[in-house]
C-alpha atoms as a PDB file:
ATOM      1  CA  UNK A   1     -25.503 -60.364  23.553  1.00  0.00           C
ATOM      2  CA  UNK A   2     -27.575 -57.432  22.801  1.00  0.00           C
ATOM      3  CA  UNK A   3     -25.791 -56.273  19.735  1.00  0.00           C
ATOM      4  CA  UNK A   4     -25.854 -60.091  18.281  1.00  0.00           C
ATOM      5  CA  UNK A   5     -30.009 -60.259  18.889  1.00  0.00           C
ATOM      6  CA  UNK A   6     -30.195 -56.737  16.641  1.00  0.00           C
ATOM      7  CA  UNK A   7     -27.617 -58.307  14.260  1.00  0.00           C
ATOM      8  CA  UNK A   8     -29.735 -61.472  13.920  1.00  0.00           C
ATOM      9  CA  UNK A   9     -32.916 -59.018  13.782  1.00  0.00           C
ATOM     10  CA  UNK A  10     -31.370 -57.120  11.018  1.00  0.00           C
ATOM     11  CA  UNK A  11     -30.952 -60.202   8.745  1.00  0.00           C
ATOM     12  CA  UNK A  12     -34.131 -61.307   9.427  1.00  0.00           C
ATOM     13  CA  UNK A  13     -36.031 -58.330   8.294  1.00  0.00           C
ATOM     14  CA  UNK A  14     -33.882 -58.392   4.999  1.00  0.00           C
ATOM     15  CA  UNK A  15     -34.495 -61.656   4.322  1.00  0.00           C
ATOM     16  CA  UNK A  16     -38.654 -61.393   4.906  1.00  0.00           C
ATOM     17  CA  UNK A  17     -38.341 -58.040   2.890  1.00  0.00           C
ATOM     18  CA  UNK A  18     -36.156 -59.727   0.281  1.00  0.00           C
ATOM     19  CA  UNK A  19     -39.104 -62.979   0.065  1.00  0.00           C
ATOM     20  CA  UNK A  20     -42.414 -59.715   0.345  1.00  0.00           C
ATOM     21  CA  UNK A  21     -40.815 -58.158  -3.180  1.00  0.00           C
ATOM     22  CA  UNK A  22     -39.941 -61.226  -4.806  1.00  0.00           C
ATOM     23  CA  UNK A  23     -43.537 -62.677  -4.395  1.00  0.00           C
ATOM     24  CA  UNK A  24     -45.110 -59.341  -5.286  1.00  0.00           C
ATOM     25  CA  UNK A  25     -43.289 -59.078  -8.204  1.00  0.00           C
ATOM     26  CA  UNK A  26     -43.887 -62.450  -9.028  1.00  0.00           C
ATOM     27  CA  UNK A  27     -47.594 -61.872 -11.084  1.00  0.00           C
ATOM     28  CA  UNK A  28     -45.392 -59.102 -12.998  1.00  0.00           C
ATOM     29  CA  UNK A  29     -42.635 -61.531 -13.708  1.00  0.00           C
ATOM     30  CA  UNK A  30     -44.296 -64.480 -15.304  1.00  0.00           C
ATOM     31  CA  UNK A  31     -46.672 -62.618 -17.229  1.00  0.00           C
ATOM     32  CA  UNK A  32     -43.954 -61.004 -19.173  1.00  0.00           C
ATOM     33  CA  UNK A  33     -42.594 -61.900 -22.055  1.00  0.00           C
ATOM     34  CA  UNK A  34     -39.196 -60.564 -21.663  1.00  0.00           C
ATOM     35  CA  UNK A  35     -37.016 -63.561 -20.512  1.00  0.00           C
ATOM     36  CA  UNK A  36     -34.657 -60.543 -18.682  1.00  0.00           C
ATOM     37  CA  UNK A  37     -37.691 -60.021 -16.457  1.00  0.00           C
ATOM     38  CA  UNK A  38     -37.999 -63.698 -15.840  1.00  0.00           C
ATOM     39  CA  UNK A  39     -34.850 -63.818 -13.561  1.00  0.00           C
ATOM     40  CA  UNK A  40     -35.340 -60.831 -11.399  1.00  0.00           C
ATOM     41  CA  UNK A  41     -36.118 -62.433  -7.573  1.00  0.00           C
ATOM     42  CA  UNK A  42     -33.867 -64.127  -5.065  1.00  0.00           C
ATOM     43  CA  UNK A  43     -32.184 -67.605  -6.337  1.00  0.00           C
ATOM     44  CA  UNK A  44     -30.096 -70.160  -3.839  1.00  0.00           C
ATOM     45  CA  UNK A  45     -27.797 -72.349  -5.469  1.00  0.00           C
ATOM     46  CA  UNK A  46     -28.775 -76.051  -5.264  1.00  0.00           C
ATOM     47  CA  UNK A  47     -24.998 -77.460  -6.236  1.00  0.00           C
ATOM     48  CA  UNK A  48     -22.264 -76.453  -8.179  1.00  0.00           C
ATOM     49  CA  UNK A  49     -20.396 -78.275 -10.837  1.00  0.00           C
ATOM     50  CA  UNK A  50     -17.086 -77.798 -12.860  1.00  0.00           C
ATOM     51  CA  UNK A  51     -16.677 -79.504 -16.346  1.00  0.00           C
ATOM     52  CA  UNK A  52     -12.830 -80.028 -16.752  1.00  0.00           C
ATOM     53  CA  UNK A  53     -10.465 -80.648 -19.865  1.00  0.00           C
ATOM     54  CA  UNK A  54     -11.174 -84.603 -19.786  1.00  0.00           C
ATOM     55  CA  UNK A  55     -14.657 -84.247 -19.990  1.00  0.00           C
ATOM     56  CA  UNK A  56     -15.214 -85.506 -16.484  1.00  0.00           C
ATOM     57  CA  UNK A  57     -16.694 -83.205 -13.492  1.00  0.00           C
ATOM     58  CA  UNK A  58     -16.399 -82.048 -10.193  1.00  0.00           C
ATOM     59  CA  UNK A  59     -17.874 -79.857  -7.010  1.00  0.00           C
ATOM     60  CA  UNK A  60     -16.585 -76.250  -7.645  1.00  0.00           C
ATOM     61  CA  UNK A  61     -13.685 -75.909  -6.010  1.00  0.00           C
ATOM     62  CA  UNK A  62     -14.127 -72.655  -4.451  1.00  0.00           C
ATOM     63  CA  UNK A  63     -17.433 -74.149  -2.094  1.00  0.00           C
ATOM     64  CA  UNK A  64     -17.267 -77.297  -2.349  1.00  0.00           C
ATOM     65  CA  UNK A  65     -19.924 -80.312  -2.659  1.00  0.00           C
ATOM     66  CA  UNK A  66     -21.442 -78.377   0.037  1.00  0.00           C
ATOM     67  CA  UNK A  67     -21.319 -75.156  -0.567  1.00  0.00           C
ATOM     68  CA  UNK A  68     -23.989 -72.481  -0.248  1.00  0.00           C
ATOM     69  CA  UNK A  69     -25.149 -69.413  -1.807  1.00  0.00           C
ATOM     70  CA  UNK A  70     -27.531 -66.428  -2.981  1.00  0.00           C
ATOM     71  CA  UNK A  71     -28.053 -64.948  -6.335  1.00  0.00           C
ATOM     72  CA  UNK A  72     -30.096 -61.884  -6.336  1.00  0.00           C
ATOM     73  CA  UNK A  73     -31.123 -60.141 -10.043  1.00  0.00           C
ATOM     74  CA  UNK A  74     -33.324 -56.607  -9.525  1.00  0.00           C
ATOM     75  CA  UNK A  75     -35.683 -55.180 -11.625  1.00  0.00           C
ATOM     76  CA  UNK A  76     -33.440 -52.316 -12.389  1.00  0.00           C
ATOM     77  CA  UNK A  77     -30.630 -54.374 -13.529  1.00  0.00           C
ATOM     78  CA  UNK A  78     -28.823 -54.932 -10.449  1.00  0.00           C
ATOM     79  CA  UNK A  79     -26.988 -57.840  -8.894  1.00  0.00           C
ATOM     80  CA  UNK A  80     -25.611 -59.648  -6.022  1.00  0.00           C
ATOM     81  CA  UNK A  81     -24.148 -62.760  -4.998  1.00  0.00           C
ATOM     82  CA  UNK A  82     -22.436 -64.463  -2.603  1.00  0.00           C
ATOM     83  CA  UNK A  83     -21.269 -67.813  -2.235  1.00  0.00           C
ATOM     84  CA  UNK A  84     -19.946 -69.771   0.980  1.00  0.00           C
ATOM     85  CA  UNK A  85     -18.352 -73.082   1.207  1.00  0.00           C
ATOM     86  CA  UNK A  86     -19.451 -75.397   4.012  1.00  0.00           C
ATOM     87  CA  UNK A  87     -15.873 -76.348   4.882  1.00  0.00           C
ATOM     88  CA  UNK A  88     -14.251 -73.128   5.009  1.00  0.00           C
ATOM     89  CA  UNK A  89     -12.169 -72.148   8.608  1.00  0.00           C
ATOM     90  CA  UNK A  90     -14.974 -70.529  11.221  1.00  0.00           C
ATOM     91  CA  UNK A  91     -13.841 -66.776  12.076  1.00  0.00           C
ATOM     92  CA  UNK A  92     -12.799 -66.604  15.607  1.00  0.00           C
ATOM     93  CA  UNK A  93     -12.801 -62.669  16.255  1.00  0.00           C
ATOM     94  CA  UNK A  94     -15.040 -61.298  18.113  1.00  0.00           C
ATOM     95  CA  UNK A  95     -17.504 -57.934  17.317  1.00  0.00           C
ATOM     96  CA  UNK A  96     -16.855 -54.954  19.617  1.00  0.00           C
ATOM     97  CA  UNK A  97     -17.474 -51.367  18.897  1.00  0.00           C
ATOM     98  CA  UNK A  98     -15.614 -49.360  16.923  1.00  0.00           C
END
């Protein structure tokens, strides 16, 4: 139980770290004119979709209508990403020290 709460602690403090440098970046960003600079922050994806051959569209396969996800673009040219679909198995192992 212990090692879960500092887990869950962990991914807190990235998160709130990850939300203090976007917004005090954010004066910096907007006021520049380079569109590069315009994307650097933490984006979550709102929906996917997939234009096919026929012209018609779809929920990306690989997530699903439901799918979730985090792009992150740094100021130094760096990026991240990860994307989750809603539907996928849950992992049934268990953490123990290594």
């Amino acid at each position: 139980m212990n090692r879960l709460c500092v887990v869950l602690t962990g991914m807190l403090l990235i998160s709130g770290m990850l939300a203090v440098a976007r917004y005090s970046l954010a004066d910096q960003v907007h006021s520049s004119p380079n569109a590069q600079a315009q994307f650097v922050g933490t984006w979550k994806l709102v929906s996917t979709e997939e234009k096919l051959k026929d012209g018609s569209s779809r929920a990306y396969q690989d997530v699903g209508p439901r799918g979730t996800g985090y792009l992150i673009y740094t100021a130094d040219g760096h990026m991240c990403v990860e994307l989750t679909g809603a539907d996928r198995p849950k992992w049934l192992g268990v953490l123990r020290a290594i």
